[in-house]
C-alpha atoms as a PDB file:
ATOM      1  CA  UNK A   1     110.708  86.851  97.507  1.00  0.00           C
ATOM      2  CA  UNK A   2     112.206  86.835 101.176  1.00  0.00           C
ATOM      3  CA  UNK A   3     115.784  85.820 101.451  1.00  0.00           C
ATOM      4  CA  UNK A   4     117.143  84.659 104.771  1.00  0.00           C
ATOM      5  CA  UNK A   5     120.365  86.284 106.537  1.00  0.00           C
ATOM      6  CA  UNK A   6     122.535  84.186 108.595  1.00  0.00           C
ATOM      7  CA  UNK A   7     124.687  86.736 108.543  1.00  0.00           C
ATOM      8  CA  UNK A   8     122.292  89.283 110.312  1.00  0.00           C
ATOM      9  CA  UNK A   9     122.905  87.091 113.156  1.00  0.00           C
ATOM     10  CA  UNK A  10     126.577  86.642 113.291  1.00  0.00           C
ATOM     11  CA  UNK A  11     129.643  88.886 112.797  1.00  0.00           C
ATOM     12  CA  UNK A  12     130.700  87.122 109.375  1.00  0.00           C
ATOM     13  CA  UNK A  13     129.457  89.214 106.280  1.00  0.00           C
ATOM     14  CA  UNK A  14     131.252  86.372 103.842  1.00  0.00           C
ATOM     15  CA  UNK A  15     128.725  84.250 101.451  1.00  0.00           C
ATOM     16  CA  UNK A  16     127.023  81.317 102.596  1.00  0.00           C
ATOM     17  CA  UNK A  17     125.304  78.459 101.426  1.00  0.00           C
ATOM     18  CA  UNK A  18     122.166  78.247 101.414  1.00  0.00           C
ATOM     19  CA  UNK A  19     119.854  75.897  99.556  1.00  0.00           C
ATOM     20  CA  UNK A  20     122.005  75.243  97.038  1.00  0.00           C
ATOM     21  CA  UNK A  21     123.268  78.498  96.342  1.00  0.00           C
ATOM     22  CA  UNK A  22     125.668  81.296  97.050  1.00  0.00           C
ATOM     23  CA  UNK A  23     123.798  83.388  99.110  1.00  0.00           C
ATOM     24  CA  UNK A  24     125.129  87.198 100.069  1.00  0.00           C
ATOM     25  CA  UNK A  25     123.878  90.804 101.229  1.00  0.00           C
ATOM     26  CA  UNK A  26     124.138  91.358  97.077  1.00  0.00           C
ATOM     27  CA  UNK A  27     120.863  88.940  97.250  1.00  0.00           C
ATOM     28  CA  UNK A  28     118.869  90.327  99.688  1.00  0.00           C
ATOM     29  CA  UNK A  29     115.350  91.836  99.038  1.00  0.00           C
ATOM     30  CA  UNK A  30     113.523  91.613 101.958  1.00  0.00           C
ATOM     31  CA  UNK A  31     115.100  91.817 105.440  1.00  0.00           C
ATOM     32  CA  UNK A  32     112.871  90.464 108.439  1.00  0.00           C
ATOM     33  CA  UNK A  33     114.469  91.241 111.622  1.00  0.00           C
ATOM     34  CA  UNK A  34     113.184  89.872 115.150  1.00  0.00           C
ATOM     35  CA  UNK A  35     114.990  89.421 118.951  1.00  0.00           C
ATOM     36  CA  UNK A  36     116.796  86.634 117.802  1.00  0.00           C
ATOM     37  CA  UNK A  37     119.413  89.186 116.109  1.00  0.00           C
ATOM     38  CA  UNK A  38     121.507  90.385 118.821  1.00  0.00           C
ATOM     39  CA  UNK A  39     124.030  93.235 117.428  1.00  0.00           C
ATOM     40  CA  UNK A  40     123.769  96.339 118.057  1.00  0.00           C
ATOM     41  CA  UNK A  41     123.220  97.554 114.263  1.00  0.00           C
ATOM     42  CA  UNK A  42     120.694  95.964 111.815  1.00  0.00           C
ATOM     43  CA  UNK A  43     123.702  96.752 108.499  1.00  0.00           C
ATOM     44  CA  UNK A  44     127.035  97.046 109.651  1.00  0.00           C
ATOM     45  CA  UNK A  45     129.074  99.677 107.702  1.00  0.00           C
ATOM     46  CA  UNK A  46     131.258  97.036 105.918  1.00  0.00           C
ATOM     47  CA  UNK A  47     127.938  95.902 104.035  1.00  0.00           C
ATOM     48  CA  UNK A  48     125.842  98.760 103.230  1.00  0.00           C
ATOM     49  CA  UNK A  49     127.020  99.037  99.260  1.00  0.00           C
ATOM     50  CA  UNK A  50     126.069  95.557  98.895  1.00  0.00           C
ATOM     51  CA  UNK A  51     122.610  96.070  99.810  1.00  0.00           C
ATOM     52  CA  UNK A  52     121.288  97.275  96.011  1.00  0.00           C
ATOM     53  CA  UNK A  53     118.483  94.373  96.444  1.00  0.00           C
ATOM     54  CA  UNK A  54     117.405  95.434  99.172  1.00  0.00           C
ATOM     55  CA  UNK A  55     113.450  96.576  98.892  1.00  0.00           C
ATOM     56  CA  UNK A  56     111.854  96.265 102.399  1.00  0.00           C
ATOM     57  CA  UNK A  57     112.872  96.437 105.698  1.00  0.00           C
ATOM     58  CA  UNK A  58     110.401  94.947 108.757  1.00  0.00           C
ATOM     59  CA  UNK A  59     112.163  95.166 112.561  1.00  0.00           C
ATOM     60  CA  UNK A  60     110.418  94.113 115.479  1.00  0.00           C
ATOM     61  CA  UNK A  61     111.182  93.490 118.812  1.00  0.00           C
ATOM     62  CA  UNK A  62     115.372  93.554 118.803  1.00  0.00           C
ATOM     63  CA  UNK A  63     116.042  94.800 122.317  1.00  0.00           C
ATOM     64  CA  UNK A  64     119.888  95.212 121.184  1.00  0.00           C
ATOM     65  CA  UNK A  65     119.645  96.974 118.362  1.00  0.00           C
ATOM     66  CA  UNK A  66     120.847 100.863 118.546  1.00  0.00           C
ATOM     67  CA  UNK A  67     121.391 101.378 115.036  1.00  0.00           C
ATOM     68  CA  UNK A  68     119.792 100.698 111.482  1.00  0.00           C
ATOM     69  CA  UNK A  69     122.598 101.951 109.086  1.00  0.00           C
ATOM     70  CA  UNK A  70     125.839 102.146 110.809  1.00  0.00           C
ATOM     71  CA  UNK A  71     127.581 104.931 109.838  1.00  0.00           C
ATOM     72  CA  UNK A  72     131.394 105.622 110.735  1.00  0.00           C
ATOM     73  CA  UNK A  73     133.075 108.615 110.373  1.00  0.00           C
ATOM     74  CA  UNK A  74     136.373 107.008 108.939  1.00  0.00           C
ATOM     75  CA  UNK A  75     138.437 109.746 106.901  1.00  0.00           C
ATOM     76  CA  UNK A  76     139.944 107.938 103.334  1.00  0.00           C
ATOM     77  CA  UNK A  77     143.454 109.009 102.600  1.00  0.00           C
ATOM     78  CA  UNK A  78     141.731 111.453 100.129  1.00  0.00           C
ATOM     79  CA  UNK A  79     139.117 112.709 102.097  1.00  0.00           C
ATOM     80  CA  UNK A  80     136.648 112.677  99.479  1.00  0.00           C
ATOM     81  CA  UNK A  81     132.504 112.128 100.450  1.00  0.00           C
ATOM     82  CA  UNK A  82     131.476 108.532  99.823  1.00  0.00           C
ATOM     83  CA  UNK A  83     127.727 108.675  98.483  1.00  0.00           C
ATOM     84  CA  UNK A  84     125.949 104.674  99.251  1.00  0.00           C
ATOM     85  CA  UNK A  85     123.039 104.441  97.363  1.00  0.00           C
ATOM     86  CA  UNK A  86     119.576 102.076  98.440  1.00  0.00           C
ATOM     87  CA  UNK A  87     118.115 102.585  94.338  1.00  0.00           C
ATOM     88  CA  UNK A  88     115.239 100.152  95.262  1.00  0.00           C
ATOM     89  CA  UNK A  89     114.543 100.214  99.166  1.00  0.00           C
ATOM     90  CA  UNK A  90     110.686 101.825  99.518  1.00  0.00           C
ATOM     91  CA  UNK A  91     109.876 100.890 102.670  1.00  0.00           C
ATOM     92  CA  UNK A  92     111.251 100.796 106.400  1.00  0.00           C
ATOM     93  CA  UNK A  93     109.206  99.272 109.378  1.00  0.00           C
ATOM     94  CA  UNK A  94     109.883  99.356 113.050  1.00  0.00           C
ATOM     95  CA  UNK A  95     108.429  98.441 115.803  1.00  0.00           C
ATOM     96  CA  UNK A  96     109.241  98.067 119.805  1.00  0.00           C
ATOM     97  CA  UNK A  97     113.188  97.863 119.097  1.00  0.00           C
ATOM     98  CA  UNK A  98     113.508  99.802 123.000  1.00  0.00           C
ATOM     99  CA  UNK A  99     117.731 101.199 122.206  1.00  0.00           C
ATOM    100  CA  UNK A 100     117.315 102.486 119.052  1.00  0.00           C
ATOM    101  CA  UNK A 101     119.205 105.854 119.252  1.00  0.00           C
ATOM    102  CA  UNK A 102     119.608 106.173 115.416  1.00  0.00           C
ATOM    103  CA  UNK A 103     118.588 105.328 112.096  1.00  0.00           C
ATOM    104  CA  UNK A 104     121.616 106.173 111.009  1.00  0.00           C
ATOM    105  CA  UNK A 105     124.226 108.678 111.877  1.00  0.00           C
ATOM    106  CA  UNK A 106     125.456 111.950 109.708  1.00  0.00           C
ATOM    107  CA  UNK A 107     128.494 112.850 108.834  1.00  0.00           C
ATOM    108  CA  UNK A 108     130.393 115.004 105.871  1.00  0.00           C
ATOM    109  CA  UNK A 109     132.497 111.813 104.794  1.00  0.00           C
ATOM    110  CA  UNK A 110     129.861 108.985 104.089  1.00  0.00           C
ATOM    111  CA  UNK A 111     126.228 109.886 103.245  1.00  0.00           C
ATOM    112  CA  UNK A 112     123.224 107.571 102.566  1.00  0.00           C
ATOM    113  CA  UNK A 113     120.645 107.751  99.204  1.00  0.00           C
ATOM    114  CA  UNK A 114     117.024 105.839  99.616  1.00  0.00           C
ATOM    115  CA  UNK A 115     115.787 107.029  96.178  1.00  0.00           C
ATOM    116  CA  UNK A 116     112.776 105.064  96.466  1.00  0.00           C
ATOM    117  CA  UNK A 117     112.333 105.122 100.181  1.00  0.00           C
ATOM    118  CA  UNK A 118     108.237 106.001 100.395  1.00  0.00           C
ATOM    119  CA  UNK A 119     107.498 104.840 103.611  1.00  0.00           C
ATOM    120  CA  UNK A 120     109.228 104.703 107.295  1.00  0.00           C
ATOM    121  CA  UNK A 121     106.908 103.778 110.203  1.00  0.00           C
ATOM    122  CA  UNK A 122     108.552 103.826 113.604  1.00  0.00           C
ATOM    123  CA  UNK A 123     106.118 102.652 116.607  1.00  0.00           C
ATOM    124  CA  UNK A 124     107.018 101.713 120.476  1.00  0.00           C
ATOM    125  CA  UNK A 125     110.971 102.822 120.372  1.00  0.00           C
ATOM    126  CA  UNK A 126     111.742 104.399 123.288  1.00  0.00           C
ATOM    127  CA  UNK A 127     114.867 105.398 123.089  1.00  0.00           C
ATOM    128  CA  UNK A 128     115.134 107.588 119.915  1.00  0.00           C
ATOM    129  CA  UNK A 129     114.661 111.552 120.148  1.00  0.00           C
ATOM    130  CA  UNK A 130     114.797 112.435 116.802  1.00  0.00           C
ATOM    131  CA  UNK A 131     114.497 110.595 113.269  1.00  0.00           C
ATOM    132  CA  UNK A 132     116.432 112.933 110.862  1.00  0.00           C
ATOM    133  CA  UNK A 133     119.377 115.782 111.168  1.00  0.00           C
ATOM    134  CA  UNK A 134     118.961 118.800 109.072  1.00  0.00           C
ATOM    135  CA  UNK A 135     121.379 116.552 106.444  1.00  0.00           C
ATOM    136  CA  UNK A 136     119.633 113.672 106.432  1.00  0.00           C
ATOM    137  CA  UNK A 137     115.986 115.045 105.218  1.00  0.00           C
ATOM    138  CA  UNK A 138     117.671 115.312 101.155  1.00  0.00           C
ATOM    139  CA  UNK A 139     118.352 111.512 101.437  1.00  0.00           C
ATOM    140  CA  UNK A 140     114.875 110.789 101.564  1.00  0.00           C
ATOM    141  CA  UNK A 141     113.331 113.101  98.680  1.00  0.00           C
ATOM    142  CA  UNK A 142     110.547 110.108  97.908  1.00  0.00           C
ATOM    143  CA  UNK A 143     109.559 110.102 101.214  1.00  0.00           C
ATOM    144  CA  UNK A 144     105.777 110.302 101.155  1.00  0.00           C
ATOM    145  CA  UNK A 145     104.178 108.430 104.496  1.00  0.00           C
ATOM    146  CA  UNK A 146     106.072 109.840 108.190  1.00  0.00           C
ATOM    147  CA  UNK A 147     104.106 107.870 110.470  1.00  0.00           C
ATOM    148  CA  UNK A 148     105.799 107.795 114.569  1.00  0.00           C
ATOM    149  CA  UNK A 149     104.329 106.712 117.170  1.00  0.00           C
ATOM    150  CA  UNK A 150     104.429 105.674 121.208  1.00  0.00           C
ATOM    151  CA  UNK A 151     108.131 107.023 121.180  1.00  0.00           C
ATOM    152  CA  UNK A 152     108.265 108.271 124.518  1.00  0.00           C
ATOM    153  CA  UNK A 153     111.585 109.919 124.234  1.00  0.00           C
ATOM    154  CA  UNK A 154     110.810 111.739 121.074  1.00  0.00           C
ATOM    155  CA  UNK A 155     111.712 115.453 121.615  1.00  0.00           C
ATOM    156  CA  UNK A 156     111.445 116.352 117.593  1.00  0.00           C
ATOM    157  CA  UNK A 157     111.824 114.855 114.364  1.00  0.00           C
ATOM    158  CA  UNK A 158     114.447 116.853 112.620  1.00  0.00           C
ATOM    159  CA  UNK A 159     117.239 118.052 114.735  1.00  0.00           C
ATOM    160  CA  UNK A 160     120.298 119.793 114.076  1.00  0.00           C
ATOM    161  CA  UNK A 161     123.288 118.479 112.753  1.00  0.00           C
ATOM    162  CA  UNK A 162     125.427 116.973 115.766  1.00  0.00           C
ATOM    163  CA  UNK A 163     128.423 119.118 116.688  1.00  0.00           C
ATOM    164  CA  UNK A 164     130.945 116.870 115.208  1.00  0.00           C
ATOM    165  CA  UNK A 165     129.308 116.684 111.993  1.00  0.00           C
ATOM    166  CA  UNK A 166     130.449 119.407 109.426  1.00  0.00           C
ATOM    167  CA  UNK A 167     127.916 117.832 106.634  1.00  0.00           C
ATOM    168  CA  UNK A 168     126.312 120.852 104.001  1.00  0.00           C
ATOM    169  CA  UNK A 169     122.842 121.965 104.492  1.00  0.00           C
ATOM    170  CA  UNK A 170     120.858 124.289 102.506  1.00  0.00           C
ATOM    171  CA  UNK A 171     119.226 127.357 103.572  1.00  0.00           C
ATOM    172  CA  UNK A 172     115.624 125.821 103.227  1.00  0.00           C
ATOM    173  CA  UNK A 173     115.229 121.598 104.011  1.00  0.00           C
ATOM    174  CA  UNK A 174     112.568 120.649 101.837  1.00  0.00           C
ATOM    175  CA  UNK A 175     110.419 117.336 102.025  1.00  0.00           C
ATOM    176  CA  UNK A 176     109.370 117.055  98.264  1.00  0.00           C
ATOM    177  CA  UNK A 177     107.537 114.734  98.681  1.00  0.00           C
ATOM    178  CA  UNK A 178     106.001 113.895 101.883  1.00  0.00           C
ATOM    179  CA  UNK A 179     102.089 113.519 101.649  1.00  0.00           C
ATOM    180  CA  UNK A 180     100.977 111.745 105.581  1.00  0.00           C
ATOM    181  CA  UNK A 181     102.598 113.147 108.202  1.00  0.00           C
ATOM    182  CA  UNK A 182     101.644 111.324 111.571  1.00  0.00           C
ATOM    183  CA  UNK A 183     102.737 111.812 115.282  1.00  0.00           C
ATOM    184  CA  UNK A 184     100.464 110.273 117.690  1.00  0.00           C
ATOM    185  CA  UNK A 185     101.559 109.257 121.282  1.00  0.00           C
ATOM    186  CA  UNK A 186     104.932 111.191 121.718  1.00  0.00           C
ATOM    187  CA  UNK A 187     104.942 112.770 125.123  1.00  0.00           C
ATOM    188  CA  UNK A 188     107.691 114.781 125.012  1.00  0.00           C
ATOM    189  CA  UNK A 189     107.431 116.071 121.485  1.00  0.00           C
ATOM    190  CA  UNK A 190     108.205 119.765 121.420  1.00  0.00           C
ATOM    191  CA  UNK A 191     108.042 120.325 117.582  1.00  0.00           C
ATOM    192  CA  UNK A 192     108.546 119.024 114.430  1.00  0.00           C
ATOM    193  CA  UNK A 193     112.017 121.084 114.294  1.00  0.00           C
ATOM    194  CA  UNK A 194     113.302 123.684 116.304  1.00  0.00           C
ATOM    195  CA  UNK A 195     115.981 124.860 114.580  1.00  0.00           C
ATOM    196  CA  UNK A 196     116.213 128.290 112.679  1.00  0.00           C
ATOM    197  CA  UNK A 197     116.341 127.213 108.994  1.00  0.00           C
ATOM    198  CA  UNK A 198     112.507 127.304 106.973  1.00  0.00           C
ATOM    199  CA  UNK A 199     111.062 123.963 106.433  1.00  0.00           C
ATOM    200  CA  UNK A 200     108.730 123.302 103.301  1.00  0.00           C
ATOM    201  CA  UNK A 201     106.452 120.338 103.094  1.00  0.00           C
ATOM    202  CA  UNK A 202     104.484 121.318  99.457  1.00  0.00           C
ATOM    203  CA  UNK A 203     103.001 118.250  99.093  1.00  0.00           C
ATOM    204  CA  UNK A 204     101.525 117.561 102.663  1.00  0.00           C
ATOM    205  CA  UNK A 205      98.002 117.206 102.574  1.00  0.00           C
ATOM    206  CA  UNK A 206      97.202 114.963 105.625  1.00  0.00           C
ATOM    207  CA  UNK A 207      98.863 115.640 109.045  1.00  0.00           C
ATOM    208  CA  UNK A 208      97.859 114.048 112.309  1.00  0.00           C
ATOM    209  CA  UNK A 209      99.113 115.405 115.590  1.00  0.00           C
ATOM    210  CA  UNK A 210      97.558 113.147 118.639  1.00  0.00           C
ATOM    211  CA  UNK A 211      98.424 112.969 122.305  1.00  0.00           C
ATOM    212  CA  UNK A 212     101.667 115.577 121.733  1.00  0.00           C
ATOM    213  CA  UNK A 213     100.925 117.033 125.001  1.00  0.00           C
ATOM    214  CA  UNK A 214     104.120 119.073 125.200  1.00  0.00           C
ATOM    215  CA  UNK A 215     104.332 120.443 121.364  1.00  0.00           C
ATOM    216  CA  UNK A 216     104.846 123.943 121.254  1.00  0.00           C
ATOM    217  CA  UNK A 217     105.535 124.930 117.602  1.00  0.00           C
ATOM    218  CA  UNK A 218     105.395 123.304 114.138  1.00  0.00           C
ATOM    219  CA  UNK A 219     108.655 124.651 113.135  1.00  0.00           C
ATOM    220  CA  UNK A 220     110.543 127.986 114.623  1.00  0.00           C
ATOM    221  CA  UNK A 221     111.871 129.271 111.514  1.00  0.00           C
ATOM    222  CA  UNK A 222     109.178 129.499 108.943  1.00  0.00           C
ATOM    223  CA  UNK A 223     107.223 126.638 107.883  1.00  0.00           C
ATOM    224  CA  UNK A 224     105.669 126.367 104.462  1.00  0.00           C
ATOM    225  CA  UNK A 225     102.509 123.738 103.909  1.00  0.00           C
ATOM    226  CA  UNK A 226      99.735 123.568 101.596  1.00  0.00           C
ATOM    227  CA  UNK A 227      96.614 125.650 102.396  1.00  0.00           C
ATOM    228  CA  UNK A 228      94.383 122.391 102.211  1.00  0.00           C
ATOM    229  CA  UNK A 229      96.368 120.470 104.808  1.00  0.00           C
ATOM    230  CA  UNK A 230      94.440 118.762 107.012  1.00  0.00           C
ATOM    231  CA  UNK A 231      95.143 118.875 110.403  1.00  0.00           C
ATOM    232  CA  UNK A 232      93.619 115.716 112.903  1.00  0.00           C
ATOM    233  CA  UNK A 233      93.883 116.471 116.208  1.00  0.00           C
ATOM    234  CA  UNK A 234      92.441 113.957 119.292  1.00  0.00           C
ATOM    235  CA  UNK A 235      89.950 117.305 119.398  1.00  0.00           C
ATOM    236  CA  UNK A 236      88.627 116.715 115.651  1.00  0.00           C
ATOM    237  CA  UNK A 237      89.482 117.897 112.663  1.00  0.00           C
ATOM    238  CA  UNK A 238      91.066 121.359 111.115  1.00  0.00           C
ATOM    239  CA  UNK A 239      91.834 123.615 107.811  1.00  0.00           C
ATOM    240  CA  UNK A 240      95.298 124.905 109.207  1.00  0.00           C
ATOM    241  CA  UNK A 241      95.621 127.182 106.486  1.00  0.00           C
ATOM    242  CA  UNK A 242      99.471 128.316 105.763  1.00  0.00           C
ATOM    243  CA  UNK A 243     100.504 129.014 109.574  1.00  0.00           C
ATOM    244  CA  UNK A 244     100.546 125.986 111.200  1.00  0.00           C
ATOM    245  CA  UNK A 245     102.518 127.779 113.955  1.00  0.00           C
ATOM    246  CA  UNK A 246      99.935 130.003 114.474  1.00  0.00           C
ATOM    247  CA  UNK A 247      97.073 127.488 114.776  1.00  0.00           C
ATOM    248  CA  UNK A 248      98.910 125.105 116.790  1.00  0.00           C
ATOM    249  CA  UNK A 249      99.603 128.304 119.145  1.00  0.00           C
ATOM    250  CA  UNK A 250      96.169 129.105 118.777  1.00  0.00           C
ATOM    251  CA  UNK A 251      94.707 125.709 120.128  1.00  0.00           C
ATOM    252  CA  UNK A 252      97.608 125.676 122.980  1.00  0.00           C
ATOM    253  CA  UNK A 253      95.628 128.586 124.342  1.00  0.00           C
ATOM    254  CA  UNK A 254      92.389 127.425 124.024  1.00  0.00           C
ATOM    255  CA  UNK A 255      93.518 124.504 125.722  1.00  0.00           C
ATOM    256  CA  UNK A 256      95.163 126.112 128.617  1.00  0.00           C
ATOM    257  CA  UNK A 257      91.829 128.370 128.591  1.00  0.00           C
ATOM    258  CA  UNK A 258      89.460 125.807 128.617  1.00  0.00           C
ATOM    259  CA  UNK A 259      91.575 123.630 131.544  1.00  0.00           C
ATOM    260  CA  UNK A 260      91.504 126.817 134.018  1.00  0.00           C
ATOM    261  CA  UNK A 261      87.428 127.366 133.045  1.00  0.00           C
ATOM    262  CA  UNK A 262      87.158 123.693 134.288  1.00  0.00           C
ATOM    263  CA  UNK A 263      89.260 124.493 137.399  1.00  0.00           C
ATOM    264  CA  UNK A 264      87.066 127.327 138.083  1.00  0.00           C
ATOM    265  CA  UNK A 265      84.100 125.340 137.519  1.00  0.00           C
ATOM    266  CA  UNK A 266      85.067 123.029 140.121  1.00  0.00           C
ATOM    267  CA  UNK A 267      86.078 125.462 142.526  1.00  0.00           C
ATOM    268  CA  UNK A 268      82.320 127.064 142.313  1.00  0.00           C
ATOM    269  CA  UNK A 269      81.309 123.067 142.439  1.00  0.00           C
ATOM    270  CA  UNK A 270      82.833 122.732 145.363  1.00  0.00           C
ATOM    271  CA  UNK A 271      82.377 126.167 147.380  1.00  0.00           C
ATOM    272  CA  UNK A 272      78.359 125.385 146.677  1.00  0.00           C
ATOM    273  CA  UNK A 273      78.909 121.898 148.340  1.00  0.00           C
ATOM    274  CA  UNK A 274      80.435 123.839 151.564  1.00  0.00           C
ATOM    275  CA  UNK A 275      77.338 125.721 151.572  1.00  0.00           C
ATOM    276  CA  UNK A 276      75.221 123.085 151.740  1.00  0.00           C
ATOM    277  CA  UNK A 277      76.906 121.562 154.272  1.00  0.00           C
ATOM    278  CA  UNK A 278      77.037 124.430 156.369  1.00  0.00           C
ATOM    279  CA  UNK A 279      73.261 124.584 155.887  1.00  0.00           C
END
């Protein structure tokens, strides 16, 4: 069942009529966003705890969107950590929406719970450079299908915390249960995450890195994946074993080997034409 949001559209968040019937965020189940929304967030802060409907999300094409979730960083009077739960959102879809900066923003006083969140495709947005902080990656334990692609800003998917943003990570970030990992067409990847923490994936057994020209590393700190991962590659298909690091090093080289053996061969190419022309 798809519920309509004139609200989406508008700055008022109070219930309207529609049909017959009371309609609010408390109703919504299926949220189909498209250019004609023109705020810059999809869920203003004021109406994320009504959103306990809420089971898909599909955004295409909304040029003015920077946001998903907007976050703020307002401190109550007692300072305690406000926890917004999403009990049955499972998936998140978007595609070409060109100032997206954020899904949503982390911070130590407000954090965000997708229980059931098993899916989050992001294709053609342009302006995002990461998809989760260090934080962020427990809010999404379900998690089981990563799929990015064409993001031509993309420098990594999990980034630091921001420098404002005091929120508690563990030692080891963990994505339970994340099964497809794919990152096709992101031109200035440099790696999955660069920061110094380990990273475990234990239930990744398909991962698809395609036309990452400038990826250098899985992970810098230590990286933990299944032995039976797959790897897919726009050169075939590969056992990475338990150092992905390692392989992805591996195949940098071979590259970078096999691009100056096909410089060389041109050079010879070429020196042999002179000679026949001097003949």
């Amino acid at each position: 069942m798809e519920i309509p949001s004139p609200s989406l559209n508008c700055k008022s968040s109070s219930p309207t009529k529609l049909e017959g019937r009371t309609w609010s965020f408390h109703n919504l189940i299926q949220c189909k966003i498209d250019n004609s929304h023109k705020d810059t967030k999809i869920f203003p802060s004021n109406e994320l705890q009504q959103l306990e409907q809420l089971e898909t999300i599909h955004a295409h094409h909304c040029d003015n969107v920077e946001e998903v979730f907007e976050v703020t960083s307002e401190v109550t009077n007692n300072e305690s950590q406000t926890n917004v739960k999403f009990p049955k959102l499972r998936e998140v879809d978007l595609k070409y929406i060109h100032s997206l900066k954020y899904i949503w923003k982390s911070n130590q006083w407000r954090t965000l719970e997708f229980r059931n969140l098993t899916t989050l495709s992001i294709h053609g947005c342009r302006s995002l450079e990461h998809v989760f902080t260090c934080s962020m990656v427990g809010c999404v334990m379900q998690l089981q299908e990563l799929h990015i692609d064409w993001c031509v800003n993309m420098k990594v998917i999990v980034k630091e915390e921001e420098e404002d943003c005091d929120a508690e990570v563990s030692e080891i970030i963990e994505f339970r249960s994340l099964k497809s990992l794919q990152l096709s067409r992101l031109p200035r990847l440099k790696g999955f995450y660069l920061g110094k923490k380990d990273f475990t994936l234990p239930s990744l057994d398909t991962l698809v890195i395609s036309m990452c020209p400038e990826i250098m590393v899985f992970t810098k700190g230590h990286s933990i994946i299944p032995e039976q991962t797959i790897l897919e590659t726009s050169f075939g298909s590969f056992n990475v074993g338990e150092d992905i690091n390692s392989f992805i090093l591996t195949k940098k080289q071979e590259l970078v080997l096999a691009g100056m053996m096909n410089q060389v061969g041109k050079f010879w190419i070429g020196m042999m034409a002179l000679q026949v022309l001097a003949l």
